[in-house]
Protein backbone atom coordinates (compact mmCIF):
# COMPACT_ATOMS: atom_id res chain seq x y z
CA UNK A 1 0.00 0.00 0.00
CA UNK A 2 1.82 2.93 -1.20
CA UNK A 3 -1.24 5.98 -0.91
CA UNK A 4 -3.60 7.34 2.15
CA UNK A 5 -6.86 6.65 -0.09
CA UNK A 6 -9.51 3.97 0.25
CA UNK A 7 -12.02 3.27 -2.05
CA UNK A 8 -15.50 2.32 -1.39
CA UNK A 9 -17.58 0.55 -4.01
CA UNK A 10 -21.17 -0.10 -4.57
CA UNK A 11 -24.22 -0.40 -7.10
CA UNK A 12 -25.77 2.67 -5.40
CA UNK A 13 -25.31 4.46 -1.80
CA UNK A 14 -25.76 1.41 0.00
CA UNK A 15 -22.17 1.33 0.78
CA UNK A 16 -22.55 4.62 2.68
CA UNK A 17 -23.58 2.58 6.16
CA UNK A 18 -19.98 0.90 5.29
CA UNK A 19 -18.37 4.25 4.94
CA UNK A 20 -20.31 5.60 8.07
CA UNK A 21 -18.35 2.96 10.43
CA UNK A 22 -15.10 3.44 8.78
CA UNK A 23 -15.09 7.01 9.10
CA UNK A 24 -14.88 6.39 13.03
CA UNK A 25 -12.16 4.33 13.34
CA UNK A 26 -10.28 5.65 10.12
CA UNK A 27 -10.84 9.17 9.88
CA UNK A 28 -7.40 9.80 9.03
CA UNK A 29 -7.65 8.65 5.43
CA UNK A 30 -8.93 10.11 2.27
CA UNK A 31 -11.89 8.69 0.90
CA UNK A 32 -13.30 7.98 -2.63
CA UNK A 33 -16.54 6.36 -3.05
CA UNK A 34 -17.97 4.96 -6.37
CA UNK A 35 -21.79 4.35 -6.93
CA UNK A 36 -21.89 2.12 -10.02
CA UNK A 37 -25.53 3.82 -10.62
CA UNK A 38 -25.63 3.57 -13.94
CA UNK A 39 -26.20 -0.03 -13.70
CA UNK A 40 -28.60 0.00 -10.71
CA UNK A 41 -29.56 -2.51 -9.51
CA UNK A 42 -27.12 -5.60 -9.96
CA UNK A 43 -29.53 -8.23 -9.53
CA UNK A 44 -30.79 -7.51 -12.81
CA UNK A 45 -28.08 -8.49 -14.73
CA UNK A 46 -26.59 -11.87 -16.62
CA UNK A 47 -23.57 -12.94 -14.08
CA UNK A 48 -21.15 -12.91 -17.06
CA UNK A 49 -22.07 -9.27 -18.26
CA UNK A 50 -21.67 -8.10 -14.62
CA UNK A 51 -18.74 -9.80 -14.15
CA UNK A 52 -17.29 -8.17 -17.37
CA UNK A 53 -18.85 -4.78 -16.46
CA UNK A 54 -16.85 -4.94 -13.00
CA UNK A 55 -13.47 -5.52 -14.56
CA UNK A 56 -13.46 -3.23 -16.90
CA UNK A 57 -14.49 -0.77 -14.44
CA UNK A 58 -11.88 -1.42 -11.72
CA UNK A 59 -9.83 -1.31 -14.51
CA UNK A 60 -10.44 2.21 -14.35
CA UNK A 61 -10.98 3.09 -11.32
CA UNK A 62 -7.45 1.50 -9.65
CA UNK A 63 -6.05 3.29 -12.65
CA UNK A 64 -7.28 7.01 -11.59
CA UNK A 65 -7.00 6.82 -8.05
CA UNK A 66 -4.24 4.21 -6.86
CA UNK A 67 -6.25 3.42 -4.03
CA UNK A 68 -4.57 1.69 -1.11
CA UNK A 69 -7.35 -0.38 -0.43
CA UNK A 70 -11.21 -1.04 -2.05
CA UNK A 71 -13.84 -1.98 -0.35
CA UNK A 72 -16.43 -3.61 -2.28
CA UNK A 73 -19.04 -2.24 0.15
CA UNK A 74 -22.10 -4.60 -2.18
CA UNK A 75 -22.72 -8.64 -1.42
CA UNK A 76 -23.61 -8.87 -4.96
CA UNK A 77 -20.73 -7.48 -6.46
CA UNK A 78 -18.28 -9.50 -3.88
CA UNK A 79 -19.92 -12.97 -4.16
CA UNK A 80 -19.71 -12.76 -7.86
CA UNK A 81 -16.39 -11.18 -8.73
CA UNK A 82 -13.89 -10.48 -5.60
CA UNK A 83 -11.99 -13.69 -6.25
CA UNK A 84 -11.80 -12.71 -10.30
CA UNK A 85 -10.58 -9.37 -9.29
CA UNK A 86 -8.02 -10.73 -6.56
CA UNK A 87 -6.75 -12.71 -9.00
CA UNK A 88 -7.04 -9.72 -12.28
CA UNK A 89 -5.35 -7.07 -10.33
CA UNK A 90 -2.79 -9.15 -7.91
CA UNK A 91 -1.38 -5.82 -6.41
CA UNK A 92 -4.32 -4.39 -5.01
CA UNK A 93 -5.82 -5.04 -1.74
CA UNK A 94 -9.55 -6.16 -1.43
CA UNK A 95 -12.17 -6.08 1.43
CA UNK A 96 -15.11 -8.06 0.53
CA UNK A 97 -18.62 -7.96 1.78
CA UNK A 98 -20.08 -11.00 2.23
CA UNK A 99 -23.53 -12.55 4.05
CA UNK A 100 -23.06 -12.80 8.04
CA UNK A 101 -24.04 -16.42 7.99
CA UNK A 102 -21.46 -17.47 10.22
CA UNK A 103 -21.91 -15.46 13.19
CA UNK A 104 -25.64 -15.75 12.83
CA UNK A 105 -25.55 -19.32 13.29
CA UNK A 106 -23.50 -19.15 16.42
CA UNK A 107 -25.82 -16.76 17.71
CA UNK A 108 -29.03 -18.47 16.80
CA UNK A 109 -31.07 -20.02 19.36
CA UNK A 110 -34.26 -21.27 17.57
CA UNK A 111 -31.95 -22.48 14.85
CA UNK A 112 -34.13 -20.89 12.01
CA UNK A 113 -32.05 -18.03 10.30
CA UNK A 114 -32.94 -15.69 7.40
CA UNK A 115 -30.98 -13.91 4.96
CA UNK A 116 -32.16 -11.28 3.50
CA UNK A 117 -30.86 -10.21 0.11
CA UNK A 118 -30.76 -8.77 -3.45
CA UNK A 119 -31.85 -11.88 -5.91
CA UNK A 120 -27.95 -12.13 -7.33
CA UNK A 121 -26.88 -12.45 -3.51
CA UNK A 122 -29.44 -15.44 -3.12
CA UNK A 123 -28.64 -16.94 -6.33
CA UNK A 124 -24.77 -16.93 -6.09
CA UNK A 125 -23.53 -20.50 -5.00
CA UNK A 126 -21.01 -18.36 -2.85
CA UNK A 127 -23.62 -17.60 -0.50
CA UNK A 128 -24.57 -21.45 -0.55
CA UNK A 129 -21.70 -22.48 0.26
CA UNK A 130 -21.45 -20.52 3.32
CA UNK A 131 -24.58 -22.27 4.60
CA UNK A 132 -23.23 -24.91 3.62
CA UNK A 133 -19.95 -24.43 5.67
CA UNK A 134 -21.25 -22.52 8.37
CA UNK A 135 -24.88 -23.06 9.09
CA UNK A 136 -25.67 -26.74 8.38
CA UNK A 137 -27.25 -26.93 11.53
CA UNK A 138 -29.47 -24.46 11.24
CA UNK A 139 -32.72 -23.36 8.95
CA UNK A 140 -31.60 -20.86 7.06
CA UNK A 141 -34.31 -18.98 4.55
CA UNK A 142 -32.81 -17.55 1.79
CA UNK A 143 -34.93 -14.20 1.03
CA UNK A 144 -34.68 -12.51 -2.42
CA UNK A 145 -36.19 -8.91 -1.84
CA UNK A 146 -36.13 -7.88 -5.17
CA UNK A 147 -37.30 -3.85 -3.94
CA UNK A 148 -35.88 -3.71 -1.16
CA UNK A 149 -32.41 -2.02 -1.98
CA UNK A 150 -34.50 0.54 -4.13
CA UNK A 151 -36.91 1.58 -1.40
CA UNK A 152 -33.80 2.36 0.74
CA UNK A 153 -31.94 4.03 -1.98
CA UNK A 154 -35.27 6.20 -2.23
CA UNK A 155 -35.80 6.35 1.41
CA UNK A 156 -32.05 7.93 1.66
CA UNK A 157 -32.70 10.94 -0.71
CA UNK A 158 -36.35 11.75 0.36
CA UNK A 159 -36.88 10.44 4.33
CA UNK A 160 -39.86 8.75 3.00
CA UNK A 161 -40.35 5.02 2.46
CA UNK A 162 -43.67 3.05 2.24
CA UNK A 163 -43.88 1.05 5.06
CA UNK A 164 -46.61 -1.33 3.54
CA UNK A 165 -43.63 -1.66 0.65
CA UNK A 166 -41.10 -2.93 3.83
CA UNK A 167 -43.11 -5.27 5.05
CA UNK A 168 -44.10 -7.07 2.36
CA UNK A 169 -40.55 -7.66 1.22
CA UNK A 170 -39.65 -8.70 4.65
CA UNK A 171 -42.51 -10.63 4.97
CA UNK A 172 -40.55 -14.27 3.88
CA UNK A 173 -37.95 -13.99 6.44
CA UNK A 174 -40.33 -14.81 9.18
CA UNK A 175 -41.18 -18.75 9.23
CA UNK A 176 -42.78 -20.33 12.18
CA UNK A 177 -43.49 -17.92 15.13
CA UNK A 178 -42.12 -16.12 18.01
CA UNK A 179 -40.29 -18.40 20.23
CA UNK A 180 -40.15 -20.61 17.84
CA UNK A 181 -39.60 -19.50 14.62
CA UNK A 182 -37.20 -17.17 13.14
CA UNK A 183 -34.95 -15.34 15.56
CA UNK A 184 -32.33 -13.78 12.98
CA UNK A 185 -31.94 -11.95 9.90
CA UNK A 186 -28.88 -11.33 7.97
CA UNK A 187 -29.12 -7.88 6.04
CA UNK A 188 -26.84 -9.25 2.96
CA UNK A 189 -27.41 -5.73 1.37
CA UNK A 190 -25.41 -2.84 2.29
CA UNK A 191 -28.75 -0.36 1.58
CA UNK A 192 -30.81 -2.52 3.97
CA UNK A 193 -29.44 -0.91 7.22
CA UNK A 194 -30.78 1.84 6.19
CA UNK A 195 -34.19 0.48 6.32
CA UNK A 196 -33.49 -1.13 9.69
CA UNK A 197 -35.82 0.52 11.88
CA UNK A 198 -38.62 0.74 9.56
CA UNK A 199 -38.00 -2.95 9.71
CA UNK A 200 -38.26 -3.27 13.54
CA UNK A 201 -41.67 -1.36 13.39
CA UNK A 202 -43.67 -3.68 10.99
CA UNK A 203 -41.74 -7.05 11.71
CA UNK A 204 -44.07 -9.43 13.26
CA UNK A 205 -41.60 -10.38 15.82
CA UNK A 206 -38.84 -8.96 17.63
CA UNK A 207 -35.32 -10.44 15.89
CA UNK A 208 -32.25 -9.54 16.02
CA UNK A 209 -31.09 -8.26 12.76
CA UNK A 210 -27.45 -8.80 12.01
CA UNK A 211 -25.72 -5.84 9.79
CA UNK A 212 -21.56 -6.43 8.98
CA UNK A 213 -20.89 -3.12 8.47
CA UNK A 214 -18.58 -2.35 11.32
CA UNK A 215 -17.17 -5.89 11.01
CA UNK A 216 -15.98 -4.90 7.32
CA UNK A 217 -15.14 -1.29 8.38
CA UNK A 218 -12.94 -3.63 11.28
CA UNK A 219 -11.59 -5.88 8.42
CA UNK A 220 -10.30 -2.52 6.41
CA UNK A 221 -8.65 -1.36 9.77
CA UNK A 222 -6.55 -4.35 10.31
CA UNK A 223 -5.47 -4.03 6.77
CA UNK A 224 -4.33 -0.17 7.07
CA UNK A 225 -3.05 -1.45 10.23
CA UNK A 226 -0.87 -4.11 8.81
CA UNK A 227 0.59 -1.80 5.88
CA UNK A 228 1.73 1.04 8.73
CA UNK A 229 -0.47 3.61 6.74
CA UNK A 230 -1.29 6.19 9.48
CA UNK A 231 -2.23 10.05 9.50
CA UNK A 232 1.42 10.76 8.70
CA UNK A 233 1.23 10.06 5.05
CA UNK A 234 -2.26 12.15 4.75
CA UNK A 235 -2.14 14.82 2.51
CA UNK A 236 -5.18 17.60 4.04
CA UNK A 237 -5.72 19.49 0.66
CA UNK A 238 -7.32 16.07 -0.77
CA UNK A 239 -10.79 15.94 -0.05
CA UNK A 240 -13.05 13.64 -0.51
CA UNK A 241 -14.73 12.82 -3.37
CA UNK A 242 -17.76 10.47 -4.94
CA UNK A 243 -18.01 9.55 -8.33
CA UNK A 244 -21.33 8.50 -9.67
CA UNK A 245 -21.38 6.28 -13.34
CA UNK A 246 -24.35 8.22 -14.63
CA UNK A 247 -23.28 11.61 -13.99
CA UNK A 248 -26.22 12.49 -13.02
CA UNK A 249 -26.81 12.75 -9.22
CA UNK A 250 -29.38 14.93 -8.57
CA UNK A 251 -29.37 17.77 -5.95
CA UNK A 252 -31.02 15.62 -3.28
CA UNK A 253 -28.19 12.99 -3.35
CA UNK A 254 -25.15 15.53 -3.79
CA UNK A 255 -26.56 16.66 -0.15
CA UNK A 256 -26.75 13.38 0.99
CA UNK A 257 -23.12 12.63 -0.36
CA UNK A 258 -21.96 16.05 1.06
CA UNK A 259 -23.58 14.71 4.77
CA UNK A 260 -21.25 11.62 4.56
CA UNK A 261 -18.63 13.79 4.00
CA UNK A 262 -18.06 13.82 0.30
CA UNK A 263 -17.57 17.45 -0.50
CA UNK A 264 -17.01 16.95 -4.65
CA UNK A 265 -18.77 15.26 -6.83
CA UNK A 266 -16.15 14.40 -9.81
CA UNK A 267 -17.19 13.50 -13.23
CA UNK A 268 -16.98 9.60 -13.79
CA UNK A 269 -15.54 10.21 -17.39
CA UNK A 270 -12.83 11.79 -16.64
CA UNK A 271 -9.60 11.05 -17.55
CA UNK A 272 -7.53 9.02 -15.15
């Protein structure tokens, strides 16, 4: 690791509850985020043309901003292509995001988990295998809320968010009933922490919902750690910037962007 920056990537601002934790424990760094929006969201797409789309745009990215580290702050984009990347750009240094399967089926006490997800988390034999692995004890219900990521991305620019909408995408996650049914779900999507207490208020049951971002906010900091990259390498006239693939953030998302601390919004095409 040779610069102060870390790079944050996602489909769309769910990444932004990742960011939120880091900023805590690594507020020393400089910060670049990247919202692939343009191709919002990833569960709609052909694994193959995803997986293409994602190297050619790390590709990029690495290229114009040397990051130290990237965090691939999106369980779709790191079940399908961390390990393709890993192996496609051998010098950089990758923090993955995957679903907290592990640590909910230590912590499980009915033994009936959920995960809820995008449908390309649920569908990804990655995340099977962690059950697999992990949880073979347990029931896990694999949840594919298909709206769920864009009611939180909406929910983040306006405050508003249909709780009707939340409830009936949670809905699945809740087999059997209290005491007995499901006492855990895993938020596999970085936007659905977001959503988190409009989840508590129209869940049928009290369960504990298990987010990672600190864990993989932890995970970056043992990295930075490792590579002695401290405050004395900083350089204070970089600030922190977000780059958006449509070019088109509106004004209600540059002032969400400019809340988490991204004061610039820089074009995506420009040269790197």
């Amino acid at each position: 690791m040779s610069s102060n920056t870390i790079l944050f990537f996602d489909s769309g601002i769910g990444g932004l509850s990742v960011v939120k934790e880091a900023r805590v424990i690594l507020p020393e760094l400089h910060y670049v985020y990247v919202a692939d929006d343009a191709a919002f969201p990833y569960g709609d797409w052909p694994e193959q043309a995803l997986l293409d789309r994602l190297s050619s745009l790390f590709g990029s990215l690495l290229a114009r901003f040397r990051p130290a580290l990237v965090v691939i702050a999106c369980n779709t984009a790191s079940t399908l292509a961390i390990k393709h990347l890993r192996e496609q750009f051998p010098q950089q240094c990758f923090v993955g995001t995957v679903p907290a399967i592990k640590p909910a089926a230590e912590r499980t006490r009915s033994a009936q988990i959920s995960v809820l997800a995008t449908p390309g988390t649920v569908k990804r034999q990655y995340t099977r295998t962690l059950i697999e692995q992990y949880a073979s004890r347990a029931e896990v219900t694999l949840v594919a809320a298909a709206g769920l990521a864009g009611l939180a991305e909406a929910y983040m620019r306006s405050g508003f968010v249909d709780e009707d909408a939340v409830r009936e995408e949670i809905a699945p996650c809740f087999v059997g009933r209290a005491g007995q049914g499901t006492d855990i779900v895993v938020l596999a999507c970085t936007h659905f922490p977001f959503l988190v207490n409009r989840m508590r208020k129209v869940a049928p049951w009290p369960v504990d919902w298990i987010d990672t971002s600190e864990a993989i906010a932890r995970r970056a900091q043992s990295l930075i750690r490792a590579a002695s990259l401290s405050a004395e390498v900083q350089t204070p006239a970089l600030a922190d910037v977000a780059v958006f693939t449509s070019d088109r953030p509106d004004a209600a998302m540059q002032r969400l962007m400019r809340g988490f601390g991204f004061a610039r919004i820089v074009p995506f095409r420009q040269a790197g």
